[in-house]
Each structure stands twice: as C-alpha cells, then as structure tokens.
N, C-alpha and C. Protein backbone atom coordinates (compact mmCIF):
# COMPACT_ATOMS: atom_id res chain seq x y z
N UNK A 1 74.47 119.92 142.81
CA UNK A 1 74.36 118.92 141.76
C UNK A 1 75.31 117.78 142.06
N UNK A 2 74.99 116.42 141.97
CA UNK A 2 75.38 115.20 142.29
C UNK A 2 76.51 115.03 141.35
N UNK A 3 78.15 114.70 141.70
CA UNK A 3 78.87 114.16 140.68
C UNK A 3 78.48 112.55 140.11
N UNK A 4 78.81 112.40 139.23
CA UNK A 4 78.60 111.21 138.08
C UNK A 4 79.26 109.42 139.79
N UNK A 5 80.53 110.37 139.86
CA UNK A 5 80.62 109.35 141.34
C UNK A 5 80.11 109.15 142.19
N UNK A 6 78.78 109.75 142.55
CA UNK A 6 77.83 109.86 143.65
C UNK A 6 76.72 109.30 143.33
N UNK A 7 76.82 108.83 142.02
CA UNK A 7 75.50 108.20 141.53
C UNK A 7 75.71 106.41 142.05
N UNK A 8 74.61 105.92 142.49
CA UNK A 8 74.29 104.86 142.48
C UNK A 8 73.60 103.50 141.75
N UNK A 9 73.62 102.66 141.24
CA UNK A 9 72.41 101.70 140.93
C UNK A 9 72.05 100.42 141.38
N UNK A 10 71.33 100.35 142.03
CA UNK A 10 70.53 99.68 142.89
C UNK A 10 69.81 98.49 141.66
N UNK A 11 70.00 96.85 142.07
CA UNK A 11 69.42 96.29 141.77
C UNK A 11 68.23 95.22 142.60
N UNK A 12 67.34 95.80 143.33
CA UNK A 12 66.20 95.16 143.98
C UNK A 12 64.98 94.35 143.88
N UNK A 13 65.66 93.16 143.45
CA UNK A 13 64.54 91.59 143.29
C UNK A 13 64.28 91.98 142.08
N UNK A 14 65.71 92.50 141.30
CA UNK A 14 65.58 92.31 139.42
C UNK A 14 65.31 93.89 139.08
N UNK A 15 64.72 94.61 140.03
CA UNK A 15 64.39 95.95 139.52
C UNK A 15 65.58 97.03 139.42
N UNK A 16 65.84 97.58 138.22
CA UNK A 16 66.97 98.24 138.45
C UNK A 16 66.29 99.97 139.51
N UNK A 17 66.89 100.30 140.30
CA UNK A 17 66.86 101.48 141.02
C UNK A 17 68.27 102.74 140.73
N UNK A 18 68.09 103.65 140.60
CA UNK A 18 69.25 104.42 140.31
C UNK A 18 68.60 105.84 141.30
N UNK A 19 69.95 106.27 141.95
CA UNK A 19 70.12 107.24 142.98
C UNK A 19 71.38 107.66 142.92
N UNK A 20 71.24 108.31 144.25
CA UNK A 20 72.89 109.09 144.82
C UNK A 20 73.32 108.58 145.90
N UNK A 21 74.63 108.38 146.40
CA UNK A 21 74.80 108.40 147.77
C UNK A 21 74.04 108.76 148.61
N UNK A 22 73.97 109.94 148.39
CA UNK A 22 73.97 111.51 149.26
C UNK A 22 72.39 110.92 149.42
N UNK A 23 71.81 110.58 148.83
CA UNK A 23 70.35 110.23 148.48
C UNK A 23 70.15 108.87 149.59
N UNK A 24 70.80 108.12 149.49
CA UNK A 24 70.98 106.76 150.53
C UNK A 24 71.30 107.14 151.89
N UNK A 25 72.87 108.04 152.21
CA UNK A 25 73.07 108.25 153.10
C UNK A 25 72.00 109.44 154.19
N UNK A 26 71.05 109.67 153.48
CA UNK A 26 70.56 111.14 154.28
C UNK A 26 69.38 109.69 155.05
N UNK A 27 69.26 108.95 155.09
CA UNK A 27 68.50 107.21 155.60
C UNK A 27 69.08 107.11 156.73
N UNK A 28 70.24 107.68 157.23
CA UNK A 28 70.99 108.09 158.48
C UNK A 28 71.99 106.54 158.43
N UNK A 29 73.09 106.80 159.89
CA UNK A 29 74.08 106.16 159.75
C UNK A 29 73.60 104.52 160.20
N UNK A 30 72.17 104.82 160.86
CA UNK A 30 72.28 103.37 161.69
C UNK A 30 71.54 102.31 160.22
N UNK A 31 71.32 103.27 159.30
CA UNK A 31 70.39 102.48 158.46
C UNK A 31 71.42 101.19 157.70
N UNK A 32 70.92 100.47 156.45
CA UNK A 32 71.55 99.74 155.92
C UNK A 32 72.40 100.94 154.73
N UNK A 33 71.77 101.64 154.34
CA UNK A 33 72.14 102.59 153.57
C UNK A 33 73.28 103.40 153.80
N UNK A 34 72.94 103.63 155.21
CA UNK A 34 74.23 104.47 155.86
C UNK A 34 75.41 103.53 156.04
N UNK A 35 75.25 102.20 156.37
CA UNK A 35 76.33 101.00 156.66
C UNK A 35 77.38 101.11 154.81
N UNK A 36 76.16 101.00 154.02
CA UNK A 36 76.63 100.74 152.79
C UNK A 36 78.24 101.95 152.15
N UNK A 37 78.02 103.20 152.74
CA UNK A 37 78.51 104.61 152.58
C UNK A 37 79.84 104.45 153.64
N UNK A 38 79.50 103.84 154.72
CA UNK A 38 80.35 103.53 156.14
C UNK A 38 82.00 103.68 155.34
N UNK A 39 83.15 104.43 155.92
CA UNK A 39 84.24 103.81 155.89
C UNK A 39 84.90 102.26 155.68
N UNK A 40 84.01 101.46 156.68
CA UNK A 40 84.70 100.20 156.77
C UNK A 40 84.00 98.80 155.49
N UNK A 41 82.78 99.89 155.28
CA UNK A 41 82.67 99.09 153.94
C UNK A 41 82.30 100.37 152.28
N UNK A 42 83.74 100.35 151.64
CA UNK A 42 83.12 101.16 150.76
C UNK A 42 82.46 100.81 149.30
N UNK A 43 81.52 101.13 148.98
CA UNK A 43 81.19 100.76 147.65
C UNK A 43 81.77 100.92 146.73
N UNK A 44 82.53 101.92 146.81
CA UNK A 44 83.46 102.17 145.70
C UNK A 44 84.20 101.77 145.49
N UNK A 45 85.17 101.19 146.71
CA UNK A 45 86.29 100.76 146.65
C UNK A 45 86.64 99.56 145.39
N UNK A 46 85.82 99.04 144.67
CA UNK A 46 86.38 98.32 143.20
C UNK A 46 85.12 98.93 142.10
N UNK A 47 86.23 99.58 140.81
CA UNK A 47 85.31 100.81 140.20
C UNK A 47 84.86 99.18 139.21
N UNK A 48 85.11 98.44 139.48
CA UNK A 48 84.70 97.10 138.08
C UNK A 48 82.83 96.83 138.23
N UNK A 49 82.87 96.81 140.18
CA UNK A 49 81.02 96.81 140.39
C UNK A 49 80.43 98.34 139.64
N UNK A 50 79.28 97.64 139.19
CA UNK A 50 78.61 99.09 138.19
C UNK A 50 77.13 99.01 138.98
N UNK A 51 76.77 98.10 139.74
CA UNK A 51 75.17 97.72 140.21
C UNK A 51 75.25 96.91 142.06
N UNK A 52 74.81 97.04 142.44
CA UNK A 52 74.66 96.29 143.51
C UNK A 52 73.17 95.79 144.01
N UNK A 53 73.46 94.28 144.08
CA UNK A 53 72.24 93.29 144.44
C UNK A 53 71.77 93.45 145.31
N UNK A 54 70.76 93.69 145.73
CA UNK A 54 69.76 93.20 146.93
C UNK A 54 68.45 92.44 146.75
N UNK A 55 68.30 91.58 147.57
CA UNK A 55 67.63 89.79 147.08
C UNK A 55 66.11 90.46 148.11
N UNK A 56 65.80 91.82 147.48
CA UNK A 56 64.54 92.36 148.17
C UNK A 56 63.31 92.78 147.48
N UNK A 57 62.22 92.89 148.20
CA UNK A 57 60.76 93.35 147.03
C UNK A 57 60.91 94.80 146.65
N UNK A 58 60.82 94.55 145.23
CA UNK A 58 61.17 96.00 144.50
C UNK A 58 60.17 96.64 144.69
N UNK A 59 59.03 96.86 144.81
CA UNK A 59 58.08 97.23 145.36
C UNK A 59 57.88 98.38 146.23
N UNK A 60 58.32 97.76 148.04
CA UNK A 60 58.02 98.21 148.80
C UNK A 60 59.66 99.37 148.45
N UNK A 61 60.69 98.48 147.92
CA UNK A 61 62.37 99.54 147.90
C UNK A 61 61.48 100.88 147.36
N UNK A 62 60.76 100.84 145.92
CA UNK A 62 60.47 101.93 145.81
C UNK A 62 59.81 102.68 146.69
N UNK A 63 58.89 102.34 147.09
CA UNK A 63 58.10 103.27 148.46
C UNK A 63 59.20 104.02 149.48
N UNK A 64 59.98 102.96 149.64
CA UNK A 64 60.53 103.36 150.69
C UNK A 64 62.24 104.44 150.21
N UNK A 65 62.56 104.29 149.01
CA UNK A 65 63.36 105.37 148.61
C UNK A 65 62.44 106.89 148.29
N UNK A 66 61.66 106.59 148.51
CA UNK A 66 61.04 108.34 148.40
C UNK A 66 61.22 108.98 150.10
N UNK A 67 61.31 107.84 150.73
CA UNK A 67 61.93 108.66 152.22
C UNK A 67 62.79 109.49 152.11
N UNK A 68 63.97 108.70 152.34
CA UNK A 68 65.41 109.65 152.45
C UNK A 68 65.29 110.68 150.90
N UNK A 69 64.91 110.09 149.95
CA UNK A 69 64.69 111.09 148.74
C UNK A 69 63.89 112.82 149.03
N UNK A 70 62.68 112.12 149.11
CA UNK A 70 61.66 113.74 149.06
C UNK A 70 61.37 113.78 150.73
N UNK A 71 61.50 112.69 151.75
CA UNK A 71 61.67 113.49 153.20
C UNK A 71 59.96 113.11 153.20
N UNK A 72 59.23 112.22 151.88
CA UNK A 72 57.50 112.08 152.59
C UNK A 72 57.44 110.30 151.90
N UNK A 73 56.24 110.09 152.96
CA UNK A 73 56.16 108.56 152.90
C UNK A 73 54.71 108.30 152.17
N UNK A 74 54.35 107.58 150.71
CA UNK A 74 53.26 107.45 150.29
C UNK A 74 53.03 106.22 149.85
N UNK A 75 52.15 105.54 150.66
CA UNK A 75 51.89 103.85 150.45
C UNK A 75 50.88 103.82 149.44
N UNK A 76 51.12 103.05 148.56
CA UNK A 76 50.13 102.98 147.73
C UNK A 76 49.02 101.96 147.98
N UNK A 77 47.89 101.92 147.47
CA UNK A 77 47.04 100.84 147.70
C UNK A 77 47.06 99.38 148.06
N UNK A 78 48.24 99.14 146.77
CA UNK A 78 48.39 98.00 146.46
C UNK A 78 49.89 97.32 147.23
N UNK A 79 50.18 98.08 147.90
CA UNK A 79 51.67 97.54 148.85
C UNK A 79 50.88 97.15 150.34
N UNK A 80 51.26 96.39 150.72
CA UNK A 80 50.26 95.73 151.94
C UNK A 80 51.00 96.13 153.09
N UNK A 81 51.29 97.20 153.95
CA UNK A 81 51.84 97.90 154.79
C UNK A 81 52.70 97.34 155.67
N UNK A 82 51.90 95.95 156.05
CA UNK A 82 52.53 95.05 157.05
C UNK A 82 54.40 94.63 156.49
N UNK A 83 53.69 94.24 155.18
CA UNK A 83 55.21 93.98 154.23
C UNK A 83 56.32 94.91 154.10
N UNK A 84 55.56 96.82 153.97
CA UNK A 84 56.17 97.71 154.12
C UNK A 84 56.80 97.83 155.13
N UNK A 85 56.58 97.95 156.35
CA UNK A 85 57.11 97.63 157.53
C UNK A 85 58.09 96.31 158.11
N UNK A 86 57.99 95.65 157.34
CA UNK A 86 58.98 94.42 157.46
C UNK A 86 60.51 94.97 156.17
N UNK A 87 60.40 95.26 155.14
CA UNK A 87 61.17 95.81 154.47
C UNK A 87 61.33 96.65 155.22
N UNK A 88 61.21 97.29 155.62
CA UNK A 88 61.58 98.93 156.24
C UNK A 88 62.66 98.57 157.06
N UNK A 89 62.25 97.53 158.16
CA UNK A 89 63.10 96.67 159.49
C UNK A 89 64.28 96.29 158.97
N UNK A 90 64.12 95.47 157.85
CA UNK A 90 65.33 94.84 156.69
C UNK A 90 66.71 96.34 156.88
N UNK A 91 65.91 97.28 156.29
CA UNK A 91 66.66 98.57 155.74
C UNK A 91 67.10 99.22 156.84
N UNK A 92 66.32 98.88 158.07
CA UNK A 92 67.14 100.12 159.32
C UNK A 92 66.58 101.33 159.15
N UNK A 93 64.93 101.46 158.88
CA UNK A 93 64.75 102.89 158.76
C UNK A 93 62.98 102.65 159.04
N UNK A 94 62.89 101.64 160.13
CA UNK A 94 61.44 101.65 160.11
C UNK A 94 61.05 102.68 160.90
N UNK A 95 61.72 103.15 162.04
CA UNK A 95 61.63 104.21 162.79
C UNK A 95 60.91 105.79 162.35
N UNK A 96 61.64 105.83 160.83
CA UNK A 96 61.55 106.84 160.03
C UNK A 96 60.26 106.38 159.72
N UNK A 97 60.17 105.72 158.96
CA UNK A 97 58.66 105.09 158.33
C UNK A 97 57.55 105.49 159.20
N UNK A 98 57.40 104.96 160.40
CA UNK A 98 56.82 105.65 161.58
C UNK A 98 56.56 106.72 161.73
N UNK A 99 57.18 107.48 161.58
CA UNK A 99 57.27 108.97 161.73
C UNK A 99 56.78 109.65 160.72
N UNK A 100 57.14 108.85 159.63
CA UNK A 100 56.56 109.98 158.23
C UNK A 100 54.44 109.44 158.40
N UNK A 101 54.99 108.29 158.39
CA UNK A 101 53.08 107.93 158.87
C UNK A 101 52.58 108.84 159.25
N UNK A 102 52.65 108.83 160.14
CA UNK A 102 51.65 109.34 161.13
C UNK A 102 51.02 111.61 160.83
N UNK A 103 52.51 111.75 160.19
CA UNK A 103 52.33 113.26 159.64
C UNK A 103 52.10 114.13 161.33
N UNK A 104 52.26 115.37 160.43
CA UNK A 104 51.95 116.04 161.40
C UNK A 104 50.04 116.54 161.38
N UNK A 105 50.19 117.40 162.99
CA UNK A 105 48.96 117.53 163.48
C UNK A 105 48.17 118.52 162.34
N UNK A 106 46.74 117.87 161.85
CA UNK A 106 46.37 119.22 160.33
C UNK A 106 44.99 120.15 161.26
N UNK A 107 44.92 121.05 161.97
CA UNK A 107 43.63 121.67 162.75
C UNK A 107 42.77 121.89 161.67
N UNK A 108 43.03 122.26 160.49
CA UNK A 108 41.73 122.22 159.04
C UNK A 108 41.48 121.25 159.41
N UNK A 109 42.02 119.57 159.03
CA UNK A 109 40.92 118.52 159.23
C UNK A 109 40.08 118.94 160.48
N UNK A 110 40.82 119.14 161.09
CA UNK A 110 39.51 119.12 162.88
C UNK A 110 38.61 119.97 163.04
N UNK A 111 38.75 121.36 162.10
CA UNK A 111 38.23 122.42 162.23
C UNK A 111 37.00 122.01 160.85
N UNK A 112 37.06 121.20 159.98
CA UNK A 112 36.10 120.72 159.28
C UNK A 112 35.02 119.62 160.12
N UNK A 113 35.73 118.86 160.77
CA UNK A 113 35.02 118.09 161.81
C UNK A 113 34.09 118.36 162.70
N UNK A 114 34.29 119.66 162.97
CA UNK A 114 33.32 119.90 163.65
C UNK A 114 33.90 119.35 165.46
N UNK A 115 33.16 118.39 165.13
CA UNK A 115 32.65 117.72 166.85
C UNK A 115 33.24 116.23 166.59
N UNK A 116 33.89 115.25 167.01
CA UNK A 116 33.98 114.05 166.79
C UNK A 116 33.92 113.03 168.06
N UNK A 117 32.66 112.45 168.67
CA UNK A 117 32.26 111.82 169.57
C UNK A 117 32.69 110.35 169.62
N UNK A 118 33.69 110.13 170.56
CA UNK A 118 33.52 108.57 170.78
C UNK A 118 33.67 108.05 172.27
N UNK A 119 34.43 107.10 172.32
CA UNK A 119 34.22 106.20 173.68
C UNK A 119 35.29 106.85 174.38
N UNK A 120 35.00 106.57 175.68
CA UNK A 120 35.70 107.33 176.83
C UNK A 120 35.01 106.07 177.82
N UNK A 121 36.36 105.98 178.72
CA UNK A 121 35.94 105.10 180.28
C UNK A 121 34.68 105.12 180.53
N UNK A 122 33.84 106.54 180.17
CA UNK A 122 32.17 106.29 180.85
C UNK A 122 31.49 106.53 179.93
N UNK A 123 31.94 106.26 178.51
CA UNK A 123 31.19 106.46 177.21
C UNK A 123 30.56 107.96 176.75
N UNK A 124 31.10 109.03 177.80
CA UNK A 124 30.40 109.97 177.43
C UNK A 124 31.24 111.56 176.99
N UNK A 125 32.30 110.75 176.87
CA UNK A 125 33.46 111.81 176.52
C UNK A 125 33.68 112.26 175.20
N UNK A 126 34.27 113.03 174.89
CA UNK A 126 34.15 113.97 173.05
C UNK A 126 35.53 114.47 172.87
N UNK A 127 35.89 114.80 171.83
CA UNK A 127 36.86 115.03 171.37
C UNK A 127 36.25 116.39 170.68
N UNK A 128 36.22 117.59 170.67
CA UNK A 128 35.81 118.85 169.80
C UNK A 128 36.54 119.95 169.61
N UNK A 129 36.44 120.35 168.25
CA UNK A 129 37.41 121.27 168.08
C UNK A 129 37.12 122.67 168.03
N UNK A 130 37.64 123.90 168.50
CA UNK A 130 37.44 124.43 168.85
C UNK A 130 37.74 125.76 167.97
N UNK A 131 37.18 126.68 168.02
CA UNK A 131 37.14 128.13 166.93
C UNK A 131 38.81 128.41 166.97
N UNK A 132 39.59 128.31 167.93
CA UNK A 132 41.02 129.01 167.18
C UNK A 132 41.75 127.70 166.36
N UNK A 133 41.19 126.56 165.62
CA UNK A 133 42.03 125.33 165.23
C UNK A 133 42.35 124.13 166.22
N UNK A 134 41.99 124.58 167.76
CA UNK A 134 42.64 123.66 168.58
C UNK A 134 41.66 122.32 168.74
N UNK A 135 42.29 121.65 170.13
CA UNK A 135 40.65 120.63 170.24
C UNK A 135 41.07 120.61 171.58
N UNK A 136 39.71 119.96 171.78
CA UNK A 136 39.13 119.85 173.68
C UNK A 136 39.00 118.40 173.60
N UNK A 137 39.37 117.92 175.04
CA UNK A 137 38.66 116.63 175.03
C UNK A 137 37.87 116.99 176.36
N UNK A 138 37.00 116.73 175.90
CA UNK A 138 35.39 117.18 176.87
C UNK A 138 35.54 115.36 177.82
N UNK A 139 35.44 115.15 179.04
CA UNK A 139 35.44 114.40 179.88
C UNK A 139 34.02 114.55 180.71
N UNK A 140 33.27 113.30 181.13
CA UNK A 140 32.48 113.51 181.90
C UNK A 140 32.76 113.67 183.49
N UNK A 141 31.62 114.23 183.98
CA UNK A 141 32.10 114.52 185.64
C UNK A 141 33.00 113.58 186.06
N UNK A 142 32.45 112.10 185.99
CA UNK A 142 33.20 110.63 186.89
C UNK A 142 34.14 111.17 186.71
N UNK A 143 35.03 111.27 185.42
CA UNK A 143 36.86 111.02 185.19
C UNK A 143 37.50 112.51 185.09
N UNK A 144 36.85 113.36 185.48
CA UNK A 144 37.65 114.48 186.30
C UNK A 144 38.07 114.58 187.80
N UNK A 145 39.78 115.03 186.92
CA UNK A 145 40.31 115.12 188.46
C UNK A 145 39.58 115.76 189.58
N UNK A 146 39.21 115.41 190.57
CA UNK A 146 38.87 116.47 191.97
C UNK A 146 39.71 117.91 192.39
C-alpha cells in the first residue's frame, strides 16, 4: 500500500491526473518519469508544490499512464496513434509503447484461421496453421533453399 508521500498529482493540458511514484517510476529510469523521481531532481524536495504542470495532451497522458500502471497498452478509437506515439517520444517510453502493441504471439487466433494466404516473392506462398497451435510458412519450389 502506497504512503500518502508517494502519491502524486499530475496536471496535463488542464487535466488533473493523480498516481504514485512507484506508479511513474516503474516507466523506467531513462523515461521522463524516471528523470522526475531521479536524485538530482527531486519532486519533493519543496512540500509547498501540491501539483505539477505539464503543457501536454491529456488525452494521449491518459492512455499512456495505464502502461507503467496495469503493464497493458489500450488505444482507444478516438486517440489518433500517430499523436500517441509522438507523446510517448515526449515521455521516454515509446519503446515500451511498442512493445505493449504489438502483444504477444495468440495460436487460438491462428488456430481459428485456419489457412491465411498471401503474397510471397512468387505469389504462391501461405502462411498455415497447424494442428498443435503452431504455423508453417509453406514456400513455393523457386524460393527454397537447395
């Protein structure tokens, strides 16, 4: 459980945000978050600040505090990704962003798929998945090795 001193509040392009350190810093050290926690700059160090400004889209901040928060990345419709990714750069944690994208590998989707055919160097190559969850990429004669 978070002490009352570990709590944060975040003010982002007017939106108030409220967190933890511990919640910022897990954004790792190279982030802006981690800079913020850094020894050489402490937030705490004058107890008179109660909020701290950032001149950023409250928006995408929210998206992007569910990272270091819940550890998953969920873009909503209406956040235009490109922007997400430019905030992200801002913050020092697009890397992460990246990573939560993309998710890991799901063999149910593939194993619902069936068969999924597309282009290959000689147009005749497949991608299919196979009875234990796995997948094949089926190649035509030309682009097999000898």
């Amino acid at each position: 459980m978070e002490s009352p001193k570990d709590r944060v509040k975040l003010n982002v392009g007017g939106r108030i945000f409220k967190t933890t350190a511990t919640t910022l810093a897990n954004a790792g050290r190279k982030s802006l978050f981690g800079a913020m926690f850094d020894d050489n700059w402490n937030l705490h160090s004058d107890a008179t600040i109660t909020e701290h400004f950032i001149d950023r889209n409250p928006y995408c901040f929210a998206v992007l505090l569910d990272l270091p928060r819940i550890r998953e990345l969920y873009i909503p419709p209406k956040i235009n990704e490109r922007l997400l990714y430019r905030e992200a750069l801002y913050y020092g944690i697009l890397d992460h962003v990246r990573s939560a994208k993309w998710g890991s590998f799901d063999g149910n989707k593939l194993r619902v798929a069936r068969s999924i055919t597309g282009w290959s160097i000689a147009e005749h190559g497949a991608i299919r998945a196979s009875p234990d969850s796995g997948c094949c990429v089926v190649l035509p004669l030309e682009c097999r090795p000898a």
